[in-house]
N, C-alpha and C. Protein backbone atom coordinates (compact mmCIF):
# COMPACT_ATOMS: atom_id res chain seq x y z
N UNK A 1 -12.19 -26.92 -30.95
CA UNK A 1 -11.49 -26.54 -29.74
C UNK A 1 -12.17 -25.33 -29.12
N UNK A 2 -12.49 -25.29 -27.60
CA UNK A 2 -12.95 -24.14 -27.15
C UNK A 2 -11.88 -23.29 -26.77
N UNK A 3 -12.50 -22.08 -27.08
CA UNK A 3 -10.99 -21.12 -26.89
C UNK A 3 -11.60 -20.58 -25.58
N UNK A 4 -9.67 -20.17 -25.29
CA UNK A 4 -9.95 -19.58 -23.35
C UNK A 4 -9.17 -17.96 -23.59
N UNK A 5 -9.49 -17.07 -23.51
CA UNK A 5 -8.50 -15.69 -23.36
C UNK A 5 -8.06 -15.56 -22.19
N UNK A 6 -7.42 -16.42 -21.33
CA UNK A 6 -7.06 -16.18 -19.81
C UNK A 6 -5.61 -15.73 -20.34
N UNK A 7 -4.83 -15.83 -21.43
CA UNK A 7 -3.46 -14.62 -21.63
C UNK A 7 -3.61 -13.92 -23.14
N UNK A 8 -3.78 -13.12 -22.81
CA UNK A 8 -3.92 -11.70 -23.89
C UNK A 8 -2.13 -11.74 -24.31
N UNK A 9 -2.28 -11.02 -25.81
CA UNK A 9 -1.30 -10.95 -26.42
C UNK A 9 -0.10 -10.44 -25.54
N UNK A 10 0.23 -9.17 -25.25
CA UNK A 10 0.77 -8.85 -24.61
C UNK A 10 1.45 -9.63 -22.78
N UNK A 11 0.52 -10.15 -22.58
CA UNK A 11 1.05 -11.35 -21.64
C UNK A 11 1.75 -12.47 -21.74
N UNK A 12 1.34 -12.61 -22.56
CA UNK A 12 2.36 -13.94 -23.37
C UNK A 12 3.35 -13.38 -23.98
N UNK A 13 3.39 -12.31 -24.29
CA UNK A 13 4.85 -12.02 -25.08
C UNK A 13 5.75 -11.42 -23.92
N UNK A 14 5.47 -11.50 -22.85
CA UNK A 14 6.26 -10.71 -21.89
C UNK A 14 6.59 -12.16 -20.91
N UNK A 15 5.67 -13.21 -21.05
CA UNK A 15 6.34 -14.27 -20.58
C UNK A 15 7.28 -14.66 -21.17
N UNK A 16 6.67 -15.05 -22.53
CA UNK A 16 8.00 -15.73 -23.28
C UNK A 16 9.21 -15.13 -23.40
N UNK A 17 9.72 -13.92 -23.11
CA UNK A 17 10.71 -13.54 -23.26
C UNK A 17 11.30 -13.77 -21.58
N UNK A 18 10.61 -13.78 -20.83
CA UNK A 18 10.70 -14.37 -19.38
C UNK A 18 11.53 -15.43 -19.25
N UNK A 19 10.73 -16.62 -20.24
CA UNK A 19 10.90 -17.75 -19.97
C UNK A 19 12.51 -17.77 -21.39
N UNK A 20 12.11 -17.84 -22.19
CA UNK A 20 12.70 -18.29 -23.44
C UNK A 20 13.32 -16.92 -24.08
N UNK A 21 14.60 -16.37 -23.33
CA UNK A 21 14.54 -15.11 -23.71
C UNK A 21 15.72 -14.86 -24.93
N UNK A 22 16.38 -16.51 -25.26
CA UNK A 22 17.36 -16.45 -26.13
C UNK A 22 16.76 -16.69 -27.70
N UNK A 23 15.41 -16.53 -27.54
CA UNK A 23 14.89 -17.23 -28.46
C UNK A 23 13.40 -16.51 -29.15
N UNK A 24 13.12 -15.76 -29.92
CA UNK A 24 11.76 -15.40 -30.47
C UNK A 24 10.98 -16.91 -30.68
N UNK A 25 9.62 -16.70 -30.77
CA UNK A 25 8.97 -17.75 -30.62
C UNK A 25 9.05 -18.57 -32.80
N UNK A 26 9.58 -18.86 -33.07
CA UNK A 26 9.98 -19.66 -34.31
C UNK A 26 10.56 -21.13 -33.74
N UNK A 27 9.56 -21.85 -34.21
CA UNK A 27 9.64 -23.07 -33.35
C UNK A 27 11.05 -23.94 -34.03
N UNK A 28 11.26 -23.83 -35.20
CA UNK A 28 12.57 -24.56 -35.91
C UNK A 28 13.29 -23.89 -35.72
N UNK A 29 13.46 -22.75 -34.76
CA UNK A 29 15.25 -21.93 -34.47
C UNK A 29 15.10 -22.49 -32.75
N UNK A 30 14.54 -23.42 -32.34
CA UNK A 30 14.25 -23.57 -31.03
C UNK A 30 15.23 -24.56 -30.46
N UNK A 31 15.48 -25.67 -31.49
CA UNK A 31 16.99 -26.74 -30.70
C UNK A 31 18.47 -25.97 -31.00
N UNK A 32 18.43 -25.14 -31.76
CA UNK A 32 19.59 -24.62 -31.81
C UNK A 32 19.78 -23.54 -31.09
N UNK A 33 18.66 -22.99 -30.05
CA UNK A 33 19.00 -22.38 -29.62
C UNK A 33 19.27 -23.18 -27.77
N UNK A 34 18.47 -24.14 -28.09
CA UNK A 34 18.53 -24.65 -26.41
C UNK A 34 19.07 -26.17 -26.62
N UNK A 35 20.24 -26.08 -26.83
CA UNK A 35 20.58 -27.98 -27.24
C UNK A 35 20.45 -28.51 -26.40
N UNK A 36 21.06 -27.91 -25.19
CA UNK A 36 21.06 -28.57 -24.13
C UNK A 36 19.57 -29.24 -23.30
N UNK A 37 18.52 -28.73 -23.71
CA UNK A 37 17.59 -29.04 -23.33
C UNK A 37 16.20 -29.84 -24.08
N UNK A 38 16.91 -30.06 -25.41
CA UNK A 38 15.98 -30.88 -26.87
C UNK A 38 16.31 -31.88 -26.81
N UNK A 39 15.21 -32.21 -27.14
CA UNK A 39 15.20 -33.97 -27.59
C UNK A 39 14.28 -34.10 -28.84
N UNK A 40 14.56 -34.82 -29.96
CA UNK A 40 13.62 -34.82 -31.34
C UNK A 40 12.97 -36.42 -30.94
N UNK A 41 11.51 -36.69 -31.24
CA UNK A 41 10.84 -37.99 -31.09
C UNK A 41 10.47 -37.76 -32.60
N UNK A 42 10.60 -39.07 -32.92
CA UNK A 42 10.14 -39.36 -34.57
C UNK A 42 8.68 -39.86 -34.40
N UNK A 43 7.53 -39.66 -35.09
CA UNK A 43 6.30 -39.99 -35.29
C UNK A 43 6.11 -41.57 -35.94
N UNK A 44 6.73 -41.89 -36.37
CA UNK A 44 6.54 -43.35 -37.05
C UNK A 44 7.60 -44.31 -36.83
N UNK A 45 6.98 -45.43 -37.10
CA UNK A 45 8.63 -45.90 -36.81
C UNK A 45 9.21 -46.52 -37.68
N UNK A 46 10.80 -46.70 -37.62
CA UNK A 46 11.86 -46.70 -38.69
C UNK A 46 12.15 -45.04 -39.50
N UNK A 47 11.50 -44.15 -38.56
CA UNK A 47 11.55 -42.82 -38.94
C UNK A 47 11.17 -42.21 -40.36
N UNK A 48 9.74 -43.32 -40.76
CA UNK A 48 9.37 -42.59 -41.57
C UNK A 48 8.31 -41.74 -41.49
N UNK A 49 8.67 -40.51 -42.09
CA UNK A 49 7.91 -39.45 -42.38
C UNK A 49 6.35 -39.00 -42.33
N UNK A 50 6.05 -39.65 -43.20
CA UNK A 50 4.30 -39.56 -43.54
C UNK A 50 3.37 -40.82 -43.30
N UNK A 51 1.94 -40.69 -43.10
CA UNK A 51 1.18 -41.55 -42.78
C UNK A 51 0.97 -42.09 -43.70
N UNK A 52 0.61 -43.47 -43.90
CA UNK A 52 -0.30 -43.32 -45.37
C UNK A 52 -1.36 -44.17 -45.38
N UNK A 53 -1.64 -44.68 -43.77
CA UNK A 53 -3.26 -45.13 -43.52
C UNK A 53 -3.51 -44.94 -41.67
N UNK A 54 -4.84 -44.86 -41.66
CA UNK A 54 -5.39 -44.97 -40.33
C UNK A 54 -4.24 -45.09 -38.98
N UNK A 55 -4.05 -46.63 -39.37
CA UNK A 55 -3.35 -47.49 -38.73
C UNK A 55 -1.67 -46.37 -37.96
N UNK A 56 -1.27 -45.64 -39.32
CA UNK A 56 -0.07 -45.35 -38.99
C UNK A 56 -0.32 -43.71 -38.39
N UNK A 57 -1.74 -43.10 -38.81
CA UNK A 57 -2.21 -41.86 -37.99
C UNK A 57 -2.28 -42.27 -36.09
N UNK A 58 -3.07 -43.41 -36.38
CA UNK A 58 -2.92 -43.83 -34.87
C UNK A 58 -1.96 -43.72 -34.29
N UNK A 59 -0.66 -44.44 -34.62
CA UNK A 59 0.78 -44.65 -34.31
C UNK A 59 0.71 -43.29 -34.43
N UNK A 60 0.97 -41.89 -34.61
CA UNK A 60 1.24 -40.58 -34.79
C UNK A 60 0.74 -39.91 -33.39
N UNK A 61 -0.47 -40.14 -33.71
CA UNK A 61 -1.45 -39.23 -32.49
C UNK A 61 -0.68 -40.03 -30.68
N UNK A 62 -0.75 -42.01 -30.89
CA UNK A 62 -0.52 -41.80 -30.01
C UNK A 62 0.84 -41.63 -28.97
N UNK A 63 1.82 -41.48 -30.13
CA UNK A 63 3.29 -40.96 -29.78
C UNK A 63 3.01 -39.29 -29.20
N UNK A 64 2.48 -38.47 -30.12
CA UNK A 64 2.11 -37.05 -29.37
C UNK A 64 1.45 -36.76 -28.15
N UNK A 65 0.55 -37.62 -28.30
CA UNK A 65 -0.29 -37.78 -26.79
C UNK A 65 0.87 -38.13 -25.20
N UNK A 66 1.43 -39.47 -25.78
CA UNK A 66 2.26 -40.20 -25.05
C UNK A 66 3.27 -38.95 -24.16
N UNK A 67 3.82 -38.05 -24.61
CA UNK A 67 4.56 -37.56 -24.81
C UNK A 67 3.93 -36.22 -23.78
N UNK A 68 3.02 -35.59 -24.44
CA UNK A 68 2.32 -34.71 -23.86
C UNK A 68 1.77 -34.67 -22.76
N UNK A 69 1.22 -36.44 -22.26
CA UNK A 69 0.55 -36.18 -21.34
C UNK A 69 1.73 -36.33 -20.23
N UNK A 70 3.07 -36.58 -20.68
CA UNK A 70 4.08 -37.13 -19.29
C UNK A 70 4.40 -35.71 -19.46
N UNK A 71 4.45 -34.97 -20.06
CA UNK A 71 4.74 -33.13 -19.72
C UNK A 71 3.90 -32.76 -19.45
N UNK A 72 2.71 -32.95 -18.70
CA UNK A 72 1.46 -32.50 -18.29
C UNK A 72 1.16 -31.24 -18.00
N UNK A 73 0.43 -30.68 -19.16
CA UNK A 73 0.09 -29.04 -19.15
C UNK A 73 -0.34 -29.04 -18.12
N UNK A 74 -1.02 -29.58 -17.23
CA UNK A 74 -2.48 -28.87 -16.77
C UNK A 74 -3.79 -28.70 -17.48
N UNK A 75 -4.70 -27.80 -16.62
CA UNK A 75 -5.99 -28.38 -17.28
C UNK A 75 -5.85 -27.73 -18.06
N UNK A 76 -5.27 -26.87 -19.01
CA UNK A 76 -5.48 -26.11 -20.34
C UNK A 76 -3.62 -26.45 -20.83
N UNK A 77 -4.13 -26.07 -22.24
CA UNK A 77 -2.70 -25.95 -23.03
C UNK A 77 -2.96 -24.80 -24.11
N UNK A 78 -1.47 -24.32 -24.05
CA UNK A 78 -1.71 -23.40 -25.11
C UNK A 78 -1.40 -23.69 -26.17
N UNK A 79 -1.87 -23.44 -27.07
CA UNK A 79 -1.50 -23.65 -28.87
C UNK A 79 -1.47 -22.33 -29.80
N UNK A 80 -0.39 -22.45 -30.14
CA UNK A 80 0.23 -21.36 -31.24
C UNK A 80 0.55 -21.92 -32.77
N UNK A 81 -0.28 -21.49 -33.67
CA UNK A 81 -0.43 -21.82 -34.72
C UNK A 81 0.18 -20.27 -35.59
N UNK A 82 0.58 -21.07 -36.89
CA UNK A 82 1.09 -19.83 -37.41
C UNK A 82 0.41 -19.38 -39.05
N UNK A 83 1.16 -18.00 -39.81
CA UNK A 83 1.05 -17.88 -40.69
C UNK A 83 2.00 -17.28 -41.98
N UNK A 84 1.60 -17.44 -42.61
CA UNK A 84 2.66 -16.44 -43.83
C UNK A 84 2.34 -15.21 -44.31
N UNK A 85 2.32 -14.12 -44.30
CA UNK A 85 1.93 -12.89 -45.08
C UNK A 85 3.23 -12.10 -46.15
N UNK A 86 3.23 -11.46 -46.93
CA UNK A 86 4.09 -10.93 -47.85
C UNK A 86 4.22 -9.59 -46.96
N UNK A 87 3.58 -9.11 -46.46
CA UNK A 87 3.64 -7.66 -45.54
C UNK A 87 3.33 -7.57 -44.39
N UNK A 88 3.57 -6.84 -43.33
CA UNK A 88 3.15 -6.78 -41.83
C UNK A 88 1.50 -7.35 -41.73
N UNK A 89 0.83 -6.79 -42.51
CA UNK A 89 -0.75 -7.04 -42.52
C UNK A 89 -0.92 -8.64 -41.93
N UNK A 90 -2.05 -9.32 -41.17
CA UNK A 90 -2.39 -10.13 -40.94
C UNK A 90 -3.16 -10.94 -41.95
N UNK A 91 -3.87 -10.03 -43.10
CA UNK A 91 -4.30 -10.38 -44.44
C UNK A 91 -3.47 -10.36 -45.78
N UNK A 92 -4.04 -10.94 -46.99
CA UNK A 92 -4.12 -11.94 -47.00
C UNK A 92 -3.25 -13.68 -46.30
N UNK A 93 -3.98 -14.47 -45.76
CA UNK A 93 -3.27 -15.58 -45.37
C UNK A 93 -3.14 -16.97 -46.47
N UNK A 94 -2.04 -17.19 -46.21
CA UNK A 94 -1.73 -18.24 -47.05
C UNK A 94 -1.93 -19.71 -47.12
N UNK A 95 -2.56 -19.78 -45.60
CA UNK A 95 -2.53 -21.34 -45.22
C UNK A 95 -3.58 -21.74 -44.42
N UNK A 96 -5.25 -21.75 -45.15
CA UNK A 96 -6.10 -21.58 -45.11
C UNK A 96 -6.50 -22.85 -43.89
N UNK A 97 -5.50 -23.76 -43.58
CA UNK A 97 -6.07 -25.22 -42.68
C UNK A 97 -5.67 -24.63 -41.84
N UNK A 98 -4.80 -23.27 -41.36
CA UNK A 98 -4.91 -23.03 -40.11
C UNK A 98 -6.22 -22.73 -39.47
N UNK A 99 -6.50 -21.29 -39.80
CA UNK A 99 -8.08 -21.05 -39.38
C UNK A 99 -9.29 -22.43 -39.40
N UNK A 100 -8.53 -23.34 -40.45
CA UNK A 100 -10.22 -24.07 -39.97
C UNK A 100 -9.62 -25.18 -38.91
N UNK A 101 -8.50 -25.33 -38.14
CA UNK A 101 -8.05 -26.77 -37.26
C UNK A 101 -7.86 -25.27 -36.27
N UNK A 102 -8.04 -24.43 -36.51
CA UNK A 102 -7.42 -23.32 -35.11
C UNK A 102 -8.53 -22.03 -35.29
N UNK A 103 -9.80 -21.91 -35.15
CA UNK A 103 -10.54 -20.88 -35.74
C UNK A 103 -10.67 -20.02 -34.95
N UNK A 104 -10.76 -20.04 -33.67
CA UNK A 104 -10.82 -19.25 -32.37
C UNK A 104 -9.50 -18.50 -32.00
N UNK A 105 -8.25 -18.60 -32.60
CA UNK A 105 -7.28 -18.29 -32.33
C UNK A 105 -7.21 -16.75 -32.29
N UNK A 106 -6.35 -15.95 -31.49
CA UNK A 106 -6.70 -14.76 -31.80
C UNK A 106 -4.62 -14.09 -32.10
N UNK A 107 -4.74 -13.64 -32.78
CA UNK A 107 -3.49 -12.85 -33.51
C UNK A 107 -2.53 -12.56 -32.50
N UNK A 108 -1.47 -13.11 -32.29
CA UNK A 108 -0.45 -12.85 -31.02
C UNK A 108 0.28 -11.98 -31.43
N UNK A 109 1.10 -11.97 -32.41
CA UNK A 109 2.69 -11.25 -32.47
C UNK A 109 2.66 -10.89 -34.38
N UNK A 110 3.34 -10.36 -34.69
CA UNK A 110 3.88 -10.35 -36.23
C UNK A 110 5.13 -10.55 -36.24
N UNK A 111 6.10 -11.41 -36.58
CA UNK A 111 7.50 -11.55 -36.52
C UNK A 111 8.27 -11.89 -38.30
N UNK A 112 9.69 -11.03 -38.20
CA UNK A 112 10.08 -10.87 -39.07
C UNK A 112 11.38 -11.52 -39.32
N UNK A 113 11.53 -12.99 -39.94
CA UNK A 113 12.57 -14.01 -39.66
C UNK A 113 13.86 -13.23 -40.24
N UNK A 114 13.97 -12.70 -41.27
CA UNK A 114 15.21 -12.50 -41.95
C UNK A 114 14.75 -11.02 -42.66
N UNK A 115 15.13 -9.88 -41.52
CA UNK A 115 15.14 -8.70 -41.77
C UNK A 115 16.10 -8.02 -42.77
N UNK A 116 16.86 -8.71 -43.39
CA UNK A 116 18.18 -8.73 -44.25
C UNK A 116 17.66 -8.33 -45.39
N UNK A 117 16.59 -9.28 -45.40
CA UNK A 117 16.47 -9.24 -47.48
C UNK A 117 15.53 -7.95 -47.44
N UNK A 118 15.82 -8.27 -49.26
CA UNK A 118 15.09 -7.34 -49.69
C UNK A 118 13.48 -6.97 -49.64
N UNK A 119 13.39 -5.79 -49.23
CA UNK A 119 11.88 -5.93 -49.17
C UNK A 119 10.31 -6.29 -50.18
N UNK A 120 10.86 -6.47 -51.25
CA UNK A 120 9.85 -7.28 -52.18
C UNK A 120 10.05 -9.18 -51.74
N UNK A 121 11.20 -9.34 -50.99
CA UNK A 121 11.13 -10.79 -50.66
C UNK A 121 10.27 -11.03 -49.16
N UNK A 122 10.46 -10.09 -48.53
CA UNK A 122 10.32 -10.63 -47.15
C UNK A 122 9.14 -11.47 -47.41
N UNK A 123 8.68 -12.40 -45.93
CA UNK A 123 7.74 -13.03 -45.58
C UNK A 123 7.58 -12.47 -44.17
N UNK A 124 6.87 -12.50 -43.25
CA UNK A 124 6.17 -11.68 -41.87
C UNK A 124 5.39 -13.29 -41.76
N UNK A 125 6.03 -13.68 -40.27
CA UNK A 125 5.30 -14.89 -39.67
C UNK A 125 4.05 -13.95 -38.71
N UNK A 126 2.74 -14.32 -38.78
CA UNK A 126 1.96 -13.84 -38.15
C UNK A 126 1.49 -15.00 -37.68
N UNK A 127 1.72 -14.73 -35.90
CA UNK A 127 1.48 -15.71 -34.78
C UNK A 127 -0.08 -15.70 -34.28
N UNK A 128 -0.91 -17.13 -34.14
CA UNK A 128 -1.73 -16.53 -33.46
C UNK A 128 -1.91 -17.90 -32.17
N UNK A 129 -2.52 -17.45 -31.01
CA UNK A 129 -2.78 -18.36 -29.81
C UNK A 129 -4.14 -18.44 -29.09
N UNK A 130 -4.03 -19.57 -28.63
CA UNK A 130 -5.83 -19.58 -28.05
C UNK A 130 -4.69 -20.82 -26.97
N UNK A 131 -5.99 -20.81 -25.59
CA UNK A 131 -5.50 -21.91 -24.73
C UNK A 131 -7.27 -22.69 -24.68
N UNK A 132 -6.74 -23.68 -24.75
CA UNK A 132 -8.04 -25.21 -24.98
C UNK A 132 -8.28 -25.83 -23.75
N UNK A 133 -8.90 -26.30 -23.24
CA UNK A 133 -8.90 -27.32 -22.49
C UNK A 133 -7.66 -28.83 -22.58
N UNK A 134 -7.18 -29.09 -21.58
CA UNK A 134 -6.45 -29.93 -22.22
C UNK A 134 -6.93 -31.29 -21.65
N UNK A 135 -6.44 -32.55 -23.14
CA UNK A 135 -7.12 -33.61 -22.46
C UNK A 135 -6.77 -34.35 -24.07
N UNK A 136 -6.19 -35.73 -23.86
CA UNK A 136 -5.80 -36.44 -25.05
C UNK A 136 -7.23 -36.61 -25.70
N UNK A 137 -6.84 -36.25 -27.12
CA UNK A 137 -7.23 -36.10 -28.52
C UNK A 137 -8.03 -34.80 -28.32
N UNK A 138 -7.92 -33.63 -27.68
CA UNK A 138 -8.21 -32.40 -27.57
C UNK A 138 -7.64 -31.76 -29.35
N UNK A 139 -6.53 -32.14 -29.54
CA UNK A 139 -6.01 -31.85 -30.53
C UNK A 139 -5.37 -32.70 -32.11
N UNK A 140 -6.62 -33.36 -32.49
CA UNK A 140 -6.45 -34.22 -33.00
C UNK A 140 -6.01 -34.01 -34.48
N UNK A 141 -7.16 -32.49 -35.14
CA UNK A 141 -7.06 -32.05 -36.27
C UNK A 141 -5.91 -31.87 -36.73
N UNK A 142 -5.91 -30.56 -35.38
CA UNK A 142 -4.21 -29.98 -35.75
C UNK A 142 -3.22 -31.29 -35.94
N UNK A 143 -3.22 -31.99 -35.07
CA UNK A 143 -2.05 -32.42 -35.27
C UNK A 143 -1.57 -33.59 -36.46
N UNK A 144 -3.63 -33.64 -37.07
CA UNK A 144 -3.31 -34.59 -38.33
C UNK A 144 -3.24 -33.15 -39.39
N UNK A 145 -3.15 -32.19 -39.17
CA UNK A 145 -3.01 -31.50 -40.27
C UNK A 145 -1.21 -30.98 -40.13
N UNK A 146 -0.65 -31.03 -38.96
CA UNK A 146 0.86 -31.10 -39.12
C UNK A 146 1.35 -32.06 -39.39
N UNK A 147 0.88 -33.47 -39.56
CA UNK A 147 1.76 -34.56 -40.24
C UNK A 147 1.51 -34.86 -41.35
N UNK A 148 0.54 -34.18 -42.03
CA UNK A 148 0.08 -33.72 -43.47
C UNK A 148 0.55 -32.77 -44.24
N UNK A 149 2.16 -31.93 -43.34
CA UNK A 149 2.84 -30.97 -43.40
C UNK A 149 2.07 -29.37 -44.40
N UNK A 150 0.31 -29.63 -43.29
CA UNK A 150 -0.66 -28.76 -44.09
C UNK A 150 -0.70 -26.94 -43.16
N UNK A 151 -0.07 -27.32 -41.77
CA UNK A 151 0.61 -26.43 -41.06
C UNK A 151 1.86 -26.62 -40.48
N UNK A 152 2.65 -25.34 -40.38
CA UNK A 152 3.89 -25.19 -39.71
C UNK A 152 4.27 -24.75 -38.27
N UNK A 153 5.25 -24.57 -37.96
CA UNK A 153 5.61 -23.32 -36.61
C UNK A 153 4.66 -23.56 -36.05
N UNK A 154 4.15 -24.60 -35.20
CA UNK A 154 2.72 -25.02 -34.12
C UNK A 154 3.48 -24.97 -33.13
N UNK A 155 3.26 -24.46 -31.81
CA UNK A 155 3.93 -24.76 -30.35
C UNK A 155 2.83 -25.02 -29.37
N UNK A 156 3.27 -25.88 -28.78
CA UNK A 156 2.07 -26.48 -27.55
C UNK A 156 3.26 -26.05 -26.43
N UNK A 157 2.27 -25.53 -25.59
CA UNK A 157 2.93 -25.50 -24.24
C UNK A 157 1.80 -25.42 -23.10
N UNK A 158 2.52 -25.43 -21.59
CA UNK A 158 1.54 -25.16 -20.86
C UNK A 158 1.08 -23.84 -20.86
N UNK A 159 0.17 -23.10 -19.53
CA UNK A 159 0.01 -21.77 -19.72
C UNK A 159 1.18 -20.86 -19.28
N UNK A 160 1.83 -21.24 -18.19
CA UNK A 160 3.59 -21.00 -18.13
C UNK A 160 4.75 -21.21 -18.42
N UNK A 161 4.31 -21.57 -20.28
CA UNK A 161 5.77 -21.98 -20.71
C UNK A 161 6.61 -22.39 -20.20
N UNK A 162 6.64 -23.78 -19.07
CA UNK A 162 7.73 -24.15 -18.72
C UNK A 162 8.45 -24.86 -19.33
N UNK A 163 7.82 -25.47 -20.68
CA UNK A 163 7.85 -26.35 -21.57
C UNK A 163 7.35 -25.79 -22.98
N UNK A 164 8.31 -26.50 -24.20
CA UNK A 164 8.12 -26.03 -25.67
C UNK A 164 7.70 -27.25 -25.92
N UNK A 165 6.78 -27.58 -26.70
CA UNK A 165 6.45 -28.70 -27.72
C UNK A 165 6.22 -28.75 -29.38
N UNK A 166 7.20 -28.69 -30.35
CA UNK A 166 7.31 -28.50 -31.44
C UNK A 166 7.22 -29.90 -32.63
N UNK A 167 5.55 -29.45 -32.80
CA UNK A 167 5.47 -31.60 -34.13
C UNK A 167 5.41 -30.41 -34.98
N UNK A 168 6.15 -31.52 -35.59
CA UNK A 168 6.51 -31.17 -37.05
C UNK A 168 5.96 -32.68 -37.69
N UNK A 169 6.21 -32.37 -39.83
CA UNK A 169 6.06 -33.31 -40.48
C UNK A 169 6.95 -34.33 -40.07
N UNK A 170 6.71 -35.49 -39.37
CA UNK A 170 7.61 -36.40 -39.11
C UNK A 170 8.03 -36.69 -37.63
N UNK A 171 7.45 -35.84 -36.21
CA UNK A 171 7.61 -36.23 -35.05
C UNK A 171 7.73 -34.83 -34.34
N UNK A 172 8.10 -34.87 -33.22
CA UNK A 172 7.92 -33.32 -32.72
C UNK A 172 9.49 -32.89 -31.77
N UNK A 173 9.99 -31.70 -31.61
CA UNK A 173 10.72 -31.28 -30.89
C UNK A 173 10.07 -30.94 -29.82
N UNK A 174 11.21 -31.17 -28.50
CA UNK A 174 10.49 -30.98 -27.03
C UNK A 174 11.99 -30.16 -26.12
N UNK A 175 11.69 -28.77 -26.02
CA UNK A 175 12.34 -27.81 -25.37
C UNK A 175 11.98 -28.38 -23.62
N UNK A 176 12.58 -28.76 -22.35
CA UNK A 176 12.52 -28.79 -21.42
C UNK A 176 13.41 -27.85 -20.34
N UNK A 177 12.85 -27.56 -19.29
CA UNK A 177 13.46 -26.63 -18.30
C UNK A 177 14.87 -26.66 -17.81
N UNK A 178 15.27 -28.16 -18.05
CA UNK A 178 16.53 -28.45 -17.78
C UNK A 178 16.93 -29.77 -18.08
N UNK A 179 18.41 -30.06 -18.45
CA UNK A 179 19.47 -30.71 -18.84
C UNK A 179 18.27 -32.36 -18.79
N UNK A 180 18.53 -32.06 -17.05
CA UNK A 180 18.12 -33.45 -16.54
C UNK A 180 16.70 -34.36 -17.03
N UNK A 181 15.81 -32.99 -16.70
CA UNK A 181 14.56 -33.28 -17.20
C UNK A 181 14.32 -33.92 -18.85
N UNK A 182 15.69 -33.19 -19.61
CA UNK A 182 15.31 -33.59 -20.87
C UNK A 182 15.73 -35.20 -20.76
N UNK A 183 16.77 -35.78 -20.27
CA UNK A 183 17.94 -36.95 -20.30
C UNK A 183 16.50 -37.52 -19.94
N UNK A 184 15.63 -37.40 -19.00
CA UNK A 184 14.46 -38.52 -18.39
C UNK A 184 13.41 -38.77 -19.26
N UNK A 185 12.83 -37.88 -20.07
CA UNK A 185 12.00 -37.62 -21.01
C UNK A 185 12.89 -38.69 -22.09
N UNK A 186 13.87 -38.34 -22.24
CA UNK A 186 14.92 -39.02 -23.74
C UNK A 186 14.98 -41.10 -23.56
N UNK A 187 15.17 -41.08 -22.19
CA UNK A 187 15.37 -42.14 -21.84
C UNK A 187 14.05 -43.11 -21.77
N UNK A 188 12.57 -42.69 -21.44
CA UNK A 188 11.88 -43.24 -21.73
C UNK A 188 10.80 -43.61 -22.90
N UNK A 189 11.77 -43.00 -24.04
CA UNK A 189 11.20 -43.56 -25.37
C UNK A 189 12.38 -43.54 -26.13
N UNK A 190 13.48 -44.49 -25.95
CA UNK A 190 14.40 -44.42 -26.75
C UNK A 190 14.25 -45.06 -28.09
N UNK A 191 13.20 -45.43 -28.34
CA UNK A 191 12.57 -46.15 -29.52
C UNK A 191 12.22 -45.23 -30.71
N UNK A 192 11.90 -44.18 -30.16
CA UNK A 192 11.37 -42.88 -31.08
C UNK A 192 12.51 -42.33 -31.58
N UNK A 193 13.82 -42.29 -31.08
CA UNK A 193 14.80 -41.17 -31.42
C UNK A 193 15.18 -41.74 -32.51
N UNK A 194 16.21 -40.45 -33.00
CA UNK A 194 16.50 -40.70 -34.36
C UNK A 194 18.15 -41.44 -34.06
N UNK A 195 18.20 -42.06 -35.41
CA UNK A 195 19.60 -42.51 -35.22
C UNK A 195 20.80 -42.26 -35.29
N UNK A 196 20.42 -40.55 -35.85
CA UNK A 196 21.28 -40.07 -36.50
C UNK A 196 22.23 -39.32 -35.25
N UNK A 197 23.44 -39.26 -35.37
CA UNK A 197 24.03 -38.62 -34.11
C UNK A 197 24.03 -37.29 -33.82
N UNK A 198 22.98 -36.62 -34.79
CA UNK A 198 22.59 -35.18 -34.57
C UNK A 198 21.81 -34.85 -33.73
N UNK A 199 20.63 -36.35 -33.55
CA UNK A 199 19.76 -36.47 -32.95
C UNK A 199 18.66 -35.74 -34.36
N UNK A 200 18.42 -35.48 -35.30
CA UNK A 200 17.62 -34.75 -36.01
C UNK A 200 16.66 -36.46 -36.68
């Protein structure tokens, strides 16, 4: 992926609180914070989970694509990949397939999920972002290394967050600007959703 610095750390963190201000950027506190505007798409179908040939990576990539390109970043997208540290420090990292599916990324934020515990427990999510060119299978690694549940906390968006895009192991969450927008998005892949009446 070629990396773009057209938003420096500090720019992006002053959007997102712009845009998404009920919400720190932790992509699994993201439908509970905006129900009204989520919709969950499952990656496989009959909602199972993991790949376990070619055939069903295909089916993966091209549900994400599908999806992505009807929320159309524009010519770039941003990608936020994450990490784990035991202390504020950005070193040591724990989840070595980030840097190699995201290597250009440059260190956004340090965030601290559960300031409660004790401090020999904590964990410190250390955020980092780069914006790519955008363009289906731009992001192919990453996104076979999130259904390989080999990274976490990934957010795709455009460069104005008007839109959240959250894959996870098993399909992706999609934050939209409003009610309506999500109901139209929901309605044209009702095949993907889950069955469950949580929508999860």
């Amino acid at each position: 992926m070629t990396p773009s610095r057209e938003l420096n750390a500090h720019a992006l963190t002053e959007l997102w609180k712009q845009r998404w201000p009920e919400c720190p950027p932790f992509a699994h506190w993201l439908p509970g914070h905006y129900p009204d505007r989520w919709v969950r798409f499952h990656s496989l179908p009959g909602s199972k989970r993991y790949s376990d040939n070619e055939t069903e990576y295909a089916i993966v990539l091209h549900r994400h694509y599908a999806v992505l390109s009807e929320l159309d970043p524009g010519a770039v997208l941003l990608v936020v990949t994450s990490e784990w540290t035991e202390d504020p420090a950005t070193t040591p990292q724990m989840w070595p397939r980030r840097s190699e599916v995201a290597p250009s990324a440059w260190h956004w934020q340090t965030l601290l999920e559960n300031p409660e515990e004790e401090p020999e427990r904590r964990s410190y999510t250390q955020l980092y972002a780069e914006t790519i060119p955008w363009r289906p299978g731009a992001i192919d690694l990453l996104l076979r290394a999130v259904a390989d549940d080999e990274l976490a906390n990934v957010i795709l968006a455009p460069k104005d967050l008007r839109w959240l895009y959250h894959p996870y192991d098993g399909g992706a969450d999609v934050i939209l600007p409003a009610r309506e927008q999500r109901d139209a998005l929901k309605a044209q892949h009702q095949d993907w959703l889950s069955q469950q009446p949580s929508g999860l």
